[in-house]
Protein backbone atom coordinates (compact mmCIF):
# COMPACT_ATOMS: atom_id res chain seq x y z
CA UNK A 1 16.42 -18.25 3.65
CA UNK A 2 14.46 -18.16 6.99
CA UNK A 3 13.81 -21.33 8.76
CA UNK A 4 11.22 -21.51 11.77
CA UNK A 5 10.30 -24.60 13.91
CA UNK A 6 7.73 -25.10 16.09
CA UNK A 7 5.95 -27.90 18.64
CA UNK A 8 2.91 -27.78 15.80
CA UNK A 9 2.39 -26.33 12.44
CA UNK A 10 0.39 -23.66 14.45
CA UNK A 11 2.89 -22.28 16.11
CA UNK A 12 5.76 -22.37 13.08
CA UNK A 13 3.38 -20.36 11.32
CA UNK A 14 3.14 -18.03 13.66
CA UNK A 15 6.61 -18.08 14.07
CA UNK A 16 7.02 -17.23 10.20
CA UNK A 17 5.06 -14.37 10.68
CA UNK A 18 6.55 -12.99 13.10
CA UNK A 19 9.98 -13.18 11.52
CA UNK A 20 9.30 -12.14 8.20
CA UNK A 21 7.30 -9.04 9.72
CA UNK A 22 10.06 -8.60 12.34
CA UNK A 23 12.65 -8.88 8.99
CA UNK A 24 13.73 -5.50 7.07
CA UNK A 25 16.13 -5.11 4.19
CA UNK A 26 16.54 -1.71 2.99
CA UNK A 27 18.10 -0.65 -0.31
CA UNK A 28 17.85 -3.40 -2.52
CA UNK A 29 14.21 -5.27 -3.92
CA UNK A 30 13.11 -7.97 -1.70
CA UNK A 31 10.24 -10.46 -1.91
CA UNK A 32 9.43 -10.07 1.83
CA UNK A 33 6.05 -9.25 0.81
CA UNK A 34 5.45 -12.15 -1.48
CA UNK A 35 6.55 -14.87 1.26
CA UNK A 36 4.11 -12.75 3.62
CA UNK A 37 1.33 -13.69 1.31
CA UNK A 38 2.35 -17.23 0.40
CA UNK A 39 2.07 -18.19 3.97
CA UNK A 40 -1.63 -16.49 4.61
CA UNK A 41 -2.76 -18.64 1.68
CA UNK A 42 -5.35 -20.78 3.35
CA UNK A 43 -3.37 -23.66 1.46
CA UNK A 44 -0.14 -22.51 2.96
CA UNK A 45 -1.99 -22.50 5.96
CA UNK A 46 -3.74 -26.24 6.23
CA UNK A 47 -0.57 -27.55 4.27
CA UNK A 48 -2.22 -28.29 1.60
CA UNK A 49 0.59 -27.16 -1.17
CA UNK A 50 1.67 -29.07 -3.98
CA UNK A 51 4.15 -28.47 -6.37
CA UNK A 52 2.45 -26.12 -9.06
CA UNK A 53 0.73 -24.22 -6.54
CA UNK A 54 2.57 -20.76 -6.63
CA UNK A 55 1.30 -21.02 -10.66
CA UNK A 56 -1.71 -19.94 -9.38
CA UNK A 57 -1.18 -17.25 -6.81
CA UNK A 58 -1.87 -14.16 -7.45
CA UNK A 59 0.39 -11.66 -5.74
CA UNK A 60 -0.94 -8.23 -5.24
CA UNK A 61 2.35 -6.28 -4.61
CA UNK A 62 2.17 -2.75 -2.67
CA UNK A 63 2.35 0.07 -4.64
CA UNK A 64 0.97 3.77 -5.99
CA UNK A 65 -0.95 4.74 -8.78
CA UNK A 66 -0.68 8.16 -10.02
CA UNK A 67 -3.99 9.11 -10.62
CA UNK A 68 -3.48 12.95 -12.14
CA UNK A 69 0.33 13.90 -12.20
CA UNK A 70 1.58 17.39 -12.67
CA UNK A 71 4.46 19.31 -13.01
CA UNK A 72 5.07 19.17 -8.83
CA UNK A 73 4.92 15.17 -9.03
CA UNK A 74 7.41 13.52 -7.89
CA UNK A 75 8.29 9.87 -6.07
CA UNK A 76 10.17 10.70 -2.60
CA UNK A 77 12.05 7.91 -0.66
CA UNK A 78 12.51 9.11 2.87
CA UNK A 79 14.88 8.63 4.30
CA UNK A 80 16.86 6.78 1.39
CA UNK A 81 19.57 4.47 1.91
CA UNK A 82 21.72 5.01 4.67
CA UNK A 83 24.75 2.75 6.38
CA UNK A 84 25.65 0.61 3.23
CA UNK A 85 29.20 1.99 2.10
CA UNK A 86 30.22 -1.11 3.98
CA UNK A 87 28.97 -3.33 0.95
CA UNK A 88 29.56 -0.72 -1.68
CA UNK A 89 26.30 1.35 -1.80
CA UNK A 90 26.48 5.37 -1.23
CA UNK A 91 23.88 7.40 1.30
CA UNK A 92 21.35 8.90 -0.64
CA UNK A 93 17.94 10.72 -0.53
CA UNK A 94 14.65 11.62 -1.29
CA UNK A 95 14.70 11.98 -5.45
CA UNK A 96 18.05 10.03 -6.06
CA UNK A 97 19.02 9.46 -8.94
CA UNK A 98 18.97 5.56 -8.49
CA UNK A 99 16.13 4.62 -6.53
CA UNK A 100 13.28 6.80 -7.89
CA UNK A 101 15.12 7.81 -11.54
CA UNK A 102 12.14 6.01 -13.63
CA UNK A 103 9.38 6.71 -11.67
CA UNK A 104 10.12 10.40 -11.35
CA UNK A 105 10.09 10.40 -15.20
CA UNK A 106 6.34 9.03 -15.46
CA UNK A 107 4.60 11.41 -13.32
């Protein structure tokens, strides 16, 4: 949950932004990038939002398309996950076995 406050909507806003670009999570799926485009809706924007409004938005999430793959394809993650055996999660790299498993697969 991120919470923002400002002396106008204006400035919250801009305050959101900030944050959630400021904000990174690595090694597990976030929807960073989805709140980063619900709040540069122009409804999100004016405040015009009503309940059903997210029914509607269409989220264009970042990704790759393999256009010819070969036998050299592959998916790399650089540098991988790193500094999470505190909550349980092992250092890994480019091509492990986790991350990029599937996607390695397809191309």
């Amino acid at each position: 949950k991120l919470i923002v406050h400002g002396d106008d909507r204006q400035q919250a806003l801009e305050k959101m932004r900030v944050a959630l670009d400021a904000t990174r999570l690595h090694g597990i799926a976030t929807n960073l990038d989805y709140l980063r485009q619900v709040i540069a809706t122009a409804e999100f924007q004016t405040g015009s939002v009503w309940t059903r409004m997210l029914d509607s938005f269409r989220y264009q999430p970042n990704s790759i398309e393999v256009l010819q793959p070969g036998t050299y394809s592959s998916v790399q993650d650089y540098p991988g996950r790193l500094g999470y055996w505190d909550i349980g999660v092992p250092p890994s790299g480019p091509m492990d076995d986790f991350a990029f498993r599937l996607a390695n697969r397809i191309v």
